[in-house]
Every structure is written in C-alpha cells, then in structure tokens.
Protein backbone atom coordinates (compact mmCIF):
# COMPACT_ATOMS: atom_id res chain seq x y z
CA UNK A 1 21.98 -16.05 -47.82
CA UNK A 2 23.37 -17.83 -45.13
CA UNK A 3 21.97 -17.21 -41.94
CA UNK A 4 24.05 -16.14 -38.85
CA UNK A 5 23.31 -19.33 -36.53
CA UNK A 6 24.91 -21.81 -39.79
CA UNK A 7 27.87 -19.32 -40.04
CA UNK A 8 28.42 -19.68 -35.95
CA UNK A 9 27.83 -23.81 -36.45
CA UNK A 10 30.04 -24.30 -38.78
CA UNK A 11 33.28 -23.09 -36.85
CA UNK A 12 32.15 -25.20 -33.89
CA UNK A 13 33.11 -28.71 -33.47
CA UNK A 14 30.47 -31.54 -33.87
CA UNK A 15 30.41 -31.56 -29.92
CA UNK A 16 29.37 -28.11 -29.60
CA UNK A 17 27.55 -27.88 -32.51
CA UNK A 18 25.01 -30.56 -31.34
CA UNK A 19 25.23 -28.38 -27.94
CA UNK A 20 24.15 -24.68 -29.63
CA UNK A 21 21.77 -26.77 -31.44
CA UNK A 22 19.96 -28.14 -28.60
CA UNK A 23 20.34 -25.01 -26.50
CA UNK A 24 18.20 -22.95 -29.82
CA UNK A 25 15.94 -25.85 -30.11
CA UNK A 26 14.95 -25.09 -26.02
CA UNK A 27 14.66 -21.48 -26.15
CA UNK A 28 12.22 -21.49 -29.50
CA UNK A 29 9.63 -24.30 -27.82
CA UNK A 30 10.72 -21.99 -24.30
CA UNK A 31 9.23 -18.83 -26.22
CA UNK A 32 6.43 -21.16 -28.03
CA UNK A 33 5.55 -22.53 -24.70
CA UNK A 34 4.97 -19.43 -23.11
CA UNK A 35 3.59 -17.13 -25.70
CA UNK A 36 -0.17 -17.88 -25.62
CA UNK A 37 -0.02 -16.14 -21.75
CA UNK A 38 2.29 -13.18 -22.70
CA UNK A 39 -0.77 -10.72 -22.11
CA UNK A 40 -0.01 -7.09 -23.48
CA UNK A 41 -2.44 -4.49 -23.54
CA UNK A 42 -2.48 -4.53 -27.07
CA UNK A 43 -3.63 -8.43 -27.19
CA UNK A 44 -6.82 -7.48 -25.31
CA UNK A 45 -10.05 -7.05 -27.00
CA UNK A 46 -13.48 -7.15 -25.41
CA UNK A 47 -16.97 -7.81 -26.57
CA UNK A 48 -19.90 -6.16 -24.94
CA UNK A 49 -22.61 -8.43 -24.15
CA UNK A 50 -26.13 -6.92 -23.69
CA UNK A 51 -27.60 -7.71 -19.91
CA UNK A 52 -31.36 -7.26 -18.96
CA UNK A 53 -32.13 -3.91 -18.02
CA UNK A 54 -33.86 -4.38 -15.21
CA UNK A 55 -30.84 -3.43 -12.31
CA UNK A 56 -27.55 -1.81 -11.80
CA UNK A 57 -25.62 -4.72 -11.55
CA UNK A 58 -22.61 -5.04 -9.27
CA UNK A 59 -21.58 -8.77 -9.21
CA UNK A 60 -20.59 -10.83 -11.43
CA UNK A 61 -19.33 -15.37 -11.68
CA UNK A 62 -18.45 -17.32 -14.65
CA UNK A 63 -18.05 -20.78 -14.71
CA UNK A 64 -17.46 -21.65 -17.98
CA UNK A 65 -17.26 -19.26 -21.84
CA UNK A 66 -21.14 -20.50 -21.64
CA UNK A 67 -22.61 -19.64 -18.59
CA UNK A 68 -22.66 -16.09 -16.54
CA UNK A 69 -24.06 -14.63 -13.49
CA UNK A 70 -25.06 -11.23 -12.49
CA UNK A 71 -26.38 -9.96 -9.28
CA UNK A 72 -27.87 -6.59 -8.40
CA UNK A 73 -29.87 -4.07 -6.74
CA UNK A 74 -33.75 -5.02 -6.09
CA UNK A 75 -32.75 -8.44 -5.09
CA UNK A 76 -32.07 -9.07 -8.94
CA UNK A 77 -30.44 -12.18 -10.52
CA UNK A 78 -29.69 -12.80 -14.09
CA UNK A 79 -27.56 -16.10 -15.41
CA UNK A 80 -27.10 -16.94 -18.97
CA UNK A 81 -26.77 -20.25 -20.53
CA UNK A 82 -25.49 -19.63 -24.07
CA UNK A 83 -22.79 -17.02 -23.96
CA UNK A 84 -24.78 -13.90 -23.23
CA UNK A 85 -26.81 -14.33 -26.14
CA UNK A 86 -30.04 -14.44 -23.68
CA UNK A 87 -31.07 -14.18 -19.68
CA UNK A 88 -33.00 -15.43 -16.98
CA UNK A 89 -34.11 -13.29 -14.40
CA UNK A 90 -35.20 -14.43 -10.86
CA UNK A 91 -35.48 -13.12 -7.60
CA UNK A 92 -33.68 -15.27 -4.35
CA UNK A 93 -35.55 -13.22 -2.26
CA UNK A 94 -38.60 -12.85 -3.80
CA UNK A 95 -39.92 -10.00 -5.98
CA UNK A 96 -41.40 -8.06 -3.66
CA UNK A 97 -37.89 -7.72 -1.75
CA UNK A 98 -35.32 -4.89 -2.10
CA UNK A 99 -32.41 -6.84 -1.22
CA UNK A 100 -28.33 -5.92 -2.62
CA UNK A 101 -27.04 -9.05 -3.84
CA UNK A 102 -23.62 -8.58 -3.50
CA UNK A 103 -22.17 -11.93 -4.33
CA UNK A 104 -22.13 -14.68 -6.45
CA UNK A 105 -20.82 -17.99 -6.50
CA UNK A 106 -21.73 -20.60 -9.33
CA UNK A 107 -21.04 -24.02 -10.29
CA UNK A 108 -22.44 -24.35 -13.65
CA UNK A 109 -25.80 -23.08 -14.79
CA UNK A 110 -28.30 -24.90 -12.73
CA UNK A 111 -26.59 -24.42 -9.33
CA UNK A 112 -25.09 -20.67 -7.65
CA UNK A 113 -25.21 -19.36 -4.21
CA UNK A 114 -26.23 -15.61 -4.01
CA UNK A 115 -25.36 -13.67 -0.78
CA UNK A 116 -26.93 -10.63 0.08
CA UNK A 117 -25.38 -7.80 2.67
CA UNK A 118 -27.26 -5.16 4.51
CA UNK A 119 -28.34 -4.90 8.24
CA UNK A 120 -29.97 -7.60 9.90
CA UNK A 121 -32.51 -9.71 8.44
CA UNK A 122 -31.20 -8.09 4.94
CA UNK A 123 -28.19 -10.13 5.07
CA UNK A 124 -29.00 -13.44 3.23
CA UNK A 125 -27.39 -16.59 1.67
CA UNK A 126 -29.66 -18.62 -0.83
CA UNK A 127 -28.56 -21.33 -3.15
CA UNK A 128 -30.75 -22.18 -6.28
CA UNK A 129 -30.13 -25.89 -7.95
CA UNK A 130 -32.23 -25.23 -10.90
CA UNK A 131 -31.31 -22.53 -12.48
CA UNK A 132 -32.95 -19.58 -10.71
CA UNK A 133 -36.15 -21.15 -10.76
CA UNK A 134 -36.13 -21.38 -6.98
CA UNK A 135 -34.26 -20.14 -4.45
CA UNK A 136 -33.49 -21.42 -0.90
CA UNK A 137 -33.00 -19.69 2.29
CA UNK A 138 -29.46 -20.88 3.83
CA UNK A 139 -28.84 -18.11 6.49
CA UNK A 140 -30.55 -14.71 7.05
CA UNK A 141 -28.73 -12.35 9.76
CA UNK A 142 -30.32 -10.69 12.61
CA UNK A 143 -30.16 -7.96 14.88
CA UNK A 144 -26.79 -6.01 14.05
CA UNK A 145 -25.19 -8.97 12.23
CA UNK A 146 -23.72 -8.04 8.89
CA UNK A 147 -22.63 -10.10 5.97
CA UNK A 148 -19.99 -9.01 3.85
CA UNK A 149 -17.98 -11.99 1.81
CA UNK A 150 -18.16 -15.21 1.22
CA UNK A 151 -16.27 -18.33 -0.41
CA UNK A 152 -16.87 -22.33 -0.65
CA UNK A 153 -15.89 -25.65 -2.08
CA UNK A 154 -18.85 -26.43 -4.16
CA UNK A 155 -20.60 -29.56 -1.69
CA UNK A 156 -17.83 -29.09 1.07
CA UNK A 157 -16.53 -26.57 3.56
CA UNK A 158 -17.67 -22.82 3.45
CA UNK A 159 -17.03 -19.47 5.09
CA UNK A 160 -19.08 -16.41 5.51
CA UNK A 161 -16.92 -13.54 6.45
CA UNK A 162 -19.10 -10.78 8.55
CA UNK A 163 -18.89 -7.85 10.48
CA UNK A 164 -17.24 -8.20 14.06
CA UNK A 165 -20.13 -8.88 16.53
CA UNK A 166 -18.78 -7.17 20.47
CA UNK A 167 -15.46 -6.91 19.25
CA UNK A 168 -15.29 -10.61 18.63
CA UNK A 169 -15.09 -12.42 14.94
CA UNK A 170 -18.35 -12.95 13.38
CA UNK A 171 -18.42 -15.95 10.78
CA UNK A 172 -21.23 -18.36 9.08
CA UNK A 173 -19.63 -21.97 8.21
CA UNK A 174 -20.49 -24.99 6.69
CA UNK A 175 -19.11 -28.04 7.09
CA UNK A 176 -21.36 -29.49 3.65
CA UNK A 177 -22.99 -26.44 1.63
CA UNK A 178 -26.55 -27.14 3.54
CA UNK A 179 -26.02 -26.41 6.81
CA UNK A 180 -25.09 -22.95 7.99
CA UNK A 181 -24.12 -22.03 11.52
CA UNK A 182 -23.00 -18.69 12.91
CA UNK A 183 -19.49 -18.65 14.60
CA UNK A 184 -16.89 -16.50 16.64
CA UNK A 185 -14.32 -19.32 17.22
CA UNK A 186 -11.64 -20.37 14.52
CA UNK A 187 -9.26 -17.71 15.28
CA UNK A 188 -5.78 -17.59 16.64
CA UNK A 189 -5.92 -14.21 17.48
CA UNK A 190 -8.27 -11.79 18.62
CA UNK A 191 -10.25 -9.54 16.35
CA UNK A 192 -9.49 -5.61 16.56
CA UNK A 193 -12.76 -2.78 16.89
CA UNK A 194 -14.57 -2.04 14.06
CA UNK A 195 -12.38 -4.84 11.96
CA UNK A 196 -14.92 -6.01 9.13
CA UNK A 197 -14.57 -7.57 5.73
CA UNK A 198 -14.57 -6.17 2.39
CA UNK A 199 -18.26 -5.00 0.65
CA UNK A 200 -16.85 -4.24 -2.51
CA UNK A 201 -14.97 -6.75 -3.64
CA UNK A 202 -15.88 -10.21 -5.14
CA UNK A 203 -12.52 -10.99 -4.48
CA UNK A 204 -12.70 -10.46 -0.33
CA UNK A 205 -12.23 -14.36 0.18
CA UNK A 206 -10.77 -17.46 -2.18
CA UNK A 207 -10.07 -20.53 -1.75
CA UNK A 208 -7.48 -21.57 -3.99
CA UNK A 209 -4.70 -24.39 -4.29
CA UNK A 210 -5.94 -25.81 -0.94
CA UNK A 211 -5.80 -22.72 0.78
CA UNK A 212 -8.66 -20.48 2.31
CA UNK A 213 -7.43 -16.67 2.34
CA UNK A 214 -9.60 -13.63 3.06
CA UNK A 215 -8.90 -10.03 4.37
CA UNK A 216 -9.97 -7.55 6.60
CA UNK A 217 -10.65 -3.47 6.81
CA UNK A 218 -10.97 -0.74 8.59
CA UNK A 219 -9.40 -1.95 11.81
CA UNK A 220 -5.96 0.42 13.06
CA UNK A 221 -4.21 -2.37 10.81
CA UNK A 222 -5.20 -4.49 7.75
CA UNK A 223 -5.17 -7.73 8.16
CA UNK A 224 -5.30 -11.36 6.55
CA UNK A 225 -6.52 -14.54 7.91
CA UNK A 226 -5.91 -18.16 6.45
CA UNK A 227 -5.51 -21.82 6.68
CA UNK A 228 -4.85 -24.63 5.05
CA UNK A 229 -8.00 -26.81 3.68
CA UNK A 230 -7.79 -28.97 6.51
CA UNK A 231 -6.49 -26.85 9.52
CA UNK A 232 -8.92 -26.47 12.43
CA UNK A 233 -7.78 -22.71 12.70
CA UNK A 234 -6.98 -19.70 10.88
CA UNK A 235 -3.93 -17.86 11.39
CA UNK A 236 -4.34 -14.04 11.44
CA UNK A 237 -0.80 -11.92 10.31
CA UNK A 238 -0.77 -7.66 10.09
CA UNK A 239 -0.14 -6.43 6.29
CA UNK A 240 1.40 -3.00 5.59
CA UNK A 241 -1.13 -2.05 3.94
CA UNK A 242 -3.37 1.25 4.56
CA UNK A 243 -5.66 0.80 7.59
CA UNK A 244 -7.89 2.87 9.54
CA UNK A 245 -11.84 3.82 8.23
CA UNK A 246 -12.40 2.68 4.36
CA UNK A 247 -8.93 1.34 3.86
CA UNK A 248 -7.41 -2.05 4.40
CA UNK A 249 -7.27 -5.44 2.65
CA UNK A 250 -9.68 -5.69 -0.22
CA UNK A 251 -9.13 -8.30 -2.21
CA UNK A 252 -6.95 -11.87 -1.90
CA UNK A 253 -5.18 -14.74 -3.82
CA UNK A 254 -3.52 -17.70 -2.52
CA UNK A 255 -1.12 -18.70 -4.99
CA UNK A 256 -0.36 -21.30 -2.57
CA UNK A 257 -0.22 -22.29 1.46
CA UNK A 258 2.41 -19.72 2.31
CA UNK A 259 2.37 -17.58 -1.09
CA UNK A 260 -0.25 -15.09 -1.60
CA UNK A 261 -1.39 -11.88 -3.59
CA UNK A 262 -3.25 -9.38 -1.22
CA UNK A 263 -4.54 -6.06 -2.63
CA UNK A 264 -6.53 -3.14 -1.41
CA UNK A 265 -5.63 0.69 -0.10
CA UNK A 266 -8.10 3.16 0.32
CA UNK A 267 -10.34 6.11 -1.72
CA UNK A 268 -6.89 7.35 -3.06
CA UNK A 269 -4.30 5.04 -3.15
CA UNK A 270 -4.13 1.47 -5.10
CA UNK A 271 -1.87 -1.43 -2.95
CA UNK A 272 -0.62 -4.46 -4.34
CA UNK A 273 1.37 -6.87 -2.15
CA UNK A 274 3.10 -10.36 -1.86
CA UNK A 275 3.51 -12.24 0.88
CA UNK A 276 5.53 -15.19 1.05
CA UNK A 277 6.36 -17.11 3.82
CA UNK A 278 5.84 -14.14 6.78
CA UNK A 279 7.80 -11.33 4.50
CA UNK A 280 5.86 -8.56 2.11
CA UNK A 281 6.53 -7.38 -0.58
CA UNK A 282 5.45 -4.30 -2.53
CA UNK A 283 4.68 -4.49 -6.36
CA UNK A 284 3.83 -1.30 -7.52
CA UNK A 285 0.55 -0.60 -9.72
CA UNK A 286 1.57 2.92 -11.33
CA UNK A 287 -1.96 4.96 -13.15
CA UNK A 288 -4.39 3.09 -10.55
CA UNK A 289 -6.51 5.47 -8.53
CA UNK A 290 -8.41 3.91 -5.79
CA UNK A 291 -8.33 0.99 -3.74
CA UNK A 292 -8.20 -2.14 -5.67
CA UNK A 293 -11.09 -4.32 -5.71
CA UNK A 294 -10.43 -6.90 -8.52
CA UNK A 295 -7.42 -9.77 -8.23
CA UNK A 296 -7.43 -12.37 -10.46
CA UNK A 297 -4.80 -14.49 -10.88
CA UNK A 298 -4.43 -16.93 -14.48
CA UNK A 299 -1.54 -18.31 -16.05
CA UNK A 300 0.75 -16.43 -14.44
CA UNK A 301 -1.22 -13.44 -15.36
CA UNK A 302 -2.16 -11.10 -12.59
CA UNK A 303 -5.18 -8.90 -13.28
CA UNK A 304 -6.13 -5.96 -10.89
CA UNK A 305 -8.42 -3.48 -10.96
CA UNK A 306 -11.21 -1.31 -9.77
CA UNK A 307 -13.91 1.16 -11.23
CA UNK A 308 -10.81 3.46 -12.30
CA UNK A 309 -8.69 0.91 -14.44
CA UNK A 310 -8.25 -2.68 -15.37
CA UNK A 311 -4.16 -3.80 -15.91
CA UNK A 312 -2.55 -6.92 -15.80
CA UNK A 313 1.00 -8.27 -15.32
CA UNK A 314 2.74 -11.03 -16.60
CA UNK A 315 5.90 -11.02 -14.51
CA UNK A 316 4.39 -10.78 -11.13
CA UNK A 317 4.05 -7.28 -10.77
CA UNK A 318 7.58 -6.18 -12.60
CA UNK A 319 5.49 -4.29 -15.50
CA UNK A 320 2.06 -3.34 -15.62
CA UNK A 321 0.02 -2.79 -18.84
CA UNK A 322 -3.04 -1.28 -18.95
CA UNK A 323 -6.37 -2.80 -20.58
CA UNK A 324 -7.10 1.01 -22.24
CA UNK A 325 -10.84 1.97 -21.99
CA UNK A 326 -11.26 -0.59 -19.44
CA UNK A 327 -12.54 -0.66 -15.51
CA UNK A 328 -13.70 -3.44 -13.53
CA UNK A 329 -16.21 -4.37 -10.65
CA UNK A 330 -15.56 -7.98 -11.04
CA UNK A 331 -13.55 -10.42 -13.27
CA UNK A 332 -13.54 -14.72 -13.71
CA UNK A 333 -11.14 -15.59 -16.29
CA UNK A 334 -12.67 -18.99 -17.11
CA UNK A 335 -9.82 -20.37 -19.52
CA UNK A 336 -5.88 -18.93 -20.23
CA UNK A 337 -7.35 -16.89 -23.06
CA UNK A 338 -10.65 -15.98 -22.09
CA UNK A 339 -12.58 -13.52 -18.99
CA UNK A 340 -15.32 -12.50 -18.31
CA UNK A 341 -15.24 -8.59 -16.80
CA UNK A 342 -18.35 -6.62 -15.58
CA UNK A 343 -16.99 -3.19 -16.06
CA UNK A 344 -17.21 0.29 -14.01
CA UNK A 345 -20.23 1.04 -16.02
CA UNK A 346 -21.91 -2.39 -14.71
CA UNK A 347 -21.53 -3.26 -18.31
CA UNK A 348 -20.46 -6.77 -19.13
CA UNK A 349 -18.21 -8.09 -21.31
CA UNK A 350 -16.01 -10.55 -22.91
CA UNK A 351 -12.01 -10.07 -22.84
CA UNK A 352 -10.12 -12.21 -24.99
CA UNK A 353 -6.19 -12.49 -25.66
C-alpha cells in the first residue's frame, strides 16, 4: 500500500519534491533530536535507595550517578561512593555536636562543603577533602549572626547568604574557597527589615551560566539579587511575588545573565516566575500546595517542587505534569536522563526518564 507522503510526491515536480523531502527529513531528526528530553509523567520511574538510619535527613548533592550526599539533624553526614549501594557517615562538627546541616555542596566524592544554620556559633561552614574523614572549620557565626544559603565555584568565588545584621546585608565571601570573610557591602541597594534568605531550600542561591542569583524573604517585598561572575556588585530588583512573614523568594535559576527562573510563595500558595530582562512573568503551577522549594532546571526541563508534589515542564511552564506519588526536599539531576530526589519523606531516590 502506498503510503500518503509517495502519493503527495509524485504529483509534485522534481523541484518540490526534493523540497517536501528535505522539509520531512528535518522534522523526523527535529522530533529524534528532541525526544530523549520530552519528560512526561508517565516516563518517570524512581528507585528507592536505602540511607543510614541514623538522622532525618533534609539535604541532599549529587555530583555524578555514583556519588551522593546527605545532610541532617545531629550534625549528620552521609556520602556514597557507588550508587547508594553503601554509606559513610561522619560528623563536620564533631559527634558530640547537635548541629542542622542544612546544606550541601560537593565536587566529587572526596571533597563537599557542609553549611550548618542556627543562632550564633551554630551557624557553620566546613569543607572535608577526603571524603568525610575530616572536616574543617571555614566560618562559624556569632552573636545574632545567622546563616541561611550558600553557593560557590568549586576553588573560586563564594557567597554565604545570611540573615540581615542592623538592617544592613549580612554575607560571608570568598574570593578562593579557603578564606572566608564576613561582609555588608556588595549591594546596590539597601536591604529592607527583617529581609533574610531562604532555610528551606537547597535551591536559595546558584550560580549558573556565569551568573550568581539568590533570593530573599520575608521582607514587605520579595526580592532577588545578582551579578554577573565578574561584577563587583549585585543588583537587587522587587519580584511580585508573595512577601511579608514566611513568604517570598525561595528558590532561583539563572538560565542566563538577564534570564532567570525564581520560585517561592508562602504556607499556601506555590509561585513560579520568569524574569527576563526587567519584565515578569507568571507560569502557573496548577495542584502545588505550598511554597516551592525545589527548581531545577535540565534540558529544557523545569522541575519544581516541595514536600507536597514534584512536576516538571518541558515547555517552560506552558504544561505541567506531575511526577505521581512523588514530593521533594531537594533534587540534582546529574545527566539529561537521570536525578537524584530526596523526597518529602527524607527518603532518597533515583528518578530516571
């Protein structure tokens, strides 16, 4: 039987034919092309990987299929070298300390910063270049100091966001990875009362495609701040997003210098946002109760979530489909097909599409 693109060649002349021919030829490698990151909810499937049970944990980095992170309450820190087949546990702050690590940033499986937030002297940055086996000091707060987020270029520049200190910004920066010096300069405009940093998200800062990009809460408006790798200041611009007491900017992702994803809301409501070039726009996230605390952004997929829900979008933010059964804490897609997800349940797992 004669299929209906030879029936509609063969009344074409040669010129047009070769024409059609090359325009089908385009579209099939088009739809090849892009098929491996058409992400539908149905192409999702997870494998739970069994974590020491020693801590809640509440953070999570991946830097390769390989190697994992966790970090917890007790001052707990667990990295695996071979998948999730088996852990490590150590301590950054020693075992007799009850510290909340709430962040995690690793380079492969010898070397990870931990940060941990609390009050004072409880808010910590360590870095370990063997594994866990040691940890050392970088910064430890005082007095009413507060650290919240952090981000870095592994061996380069690095930024601690904290909690405003006398109504002024509060930041820890690095010019090198070792050295760590508190700040409140760096800023083209003033910071606002009460304006602090996200504490649930591991998504709070990034620094992606030469761009740093973080985001701040509970001021009277939510706010980001950036600049470009090499800028001597950032920038700070208002969002629409919910502000006041528990709501704000939660979560970030510079797609590039003047493009970026910014997500948060409050106890109720789920916001989703792209800015480009000074202008906002809103891309709805329909099912999503709950300020969002996970953004990740991965060949062209965009993955939000929070202890409610996980979805992701493939069409910046057109269509959402939901990852069914699934909640996340925090998320590191590691290759186009591949995440790793510690879910609502501080369970970990594999997600693979």
């Amino acid at each position: 039987m004669k299929t209906l693109t030879t029936v509609m060649l063969k009344v074409l002349t040669k010129r047009q034919k070769n024409t059609a021919m090359k325009t089908l030829i385009t579209q099939t490698l088009l739809v090849g092309a892009l098929a491996p990151f058409m992400v539908s909810a149905n192409s999702v499937s997870s494998v739970a990987v069994a974590t020491p049970d020693i801590a809640n944990w509440h953070t999570m980095h991946a830097p390769s299929e390989r190697v994992v992170w966790l970090g917890g309450d007790g001052g707990k820190v667990a990295m695996s070298a071979n998948g999730g087949e088996s852990f490590e546990t150590s301590f950054p702050g020693g075992q007799a300390s009850d510290l909340h690590v709430r962040q995690l940033f690793a380079i492969d499986d010898r070397h990870a910063y931990a940060l941990t937030s609390g009050r004072g002297e409880r808010s910590r940055l360590y870095v370990t270049r063997n594994g866990g086996f040691s940890w050392r000091r970088l910064y430890r707060g005082n007095g009413d100091e507060e650290l919240r987020c952090f981000a870095l270029i592994p061996d380069g520049e690095g930024w601690v966001l904290g909690d405003n200190l006398h109504d002024s910004w509060h930041v820890v920066r690095t010019s090198n990875g070792n050295h760590w010096l508190s700040s409140r300069s760096g800023f083209a405009g003033p910071a606002m009362p009460g304006e602090q940093a996200s504490n649930v998200s591991d998504s709070c800062a990034r620094f992606e495609n030469n761009t740093w990009l973080m985001g701040t809460k509970n001021g009277r408006t939510a706010r980001i701040i950036y600049k470009a790798r090499n800028a001597l200041r950032f920038q700070v611009a208002d969002t629409p997003l919910r502000a006041g007491a528990g709501a704000g900017v939660s979560a970030v992702w510079p797609l590039d210098s003047r493009d970026f994803l910014i997500a948060g809301g409050d106890e109720e409501v789920a916001e989703l946002y792209r800015y480009r070039s000074g202008d906002f726009e809103a891309l709805e996230v329909s099912g999503l109760t709950g300020a969002i605390q996970v953004l990740h952004y991965r060949a062209s997929n965009i993955w939000v979530g929070n202890a409610n829900g996980l979805k992701v979008s493939n069409d910046y933010g057109a269509s959402w489909r939901e990852v069914e059964g699934e909640s996340a804490l925090a998320m590191q897609c590691v290759s186009d097909s591949r995440c790793w997800l510690l879910n609502g349940q501080g369970e970990l797992k594999q997600l693979s599409f």
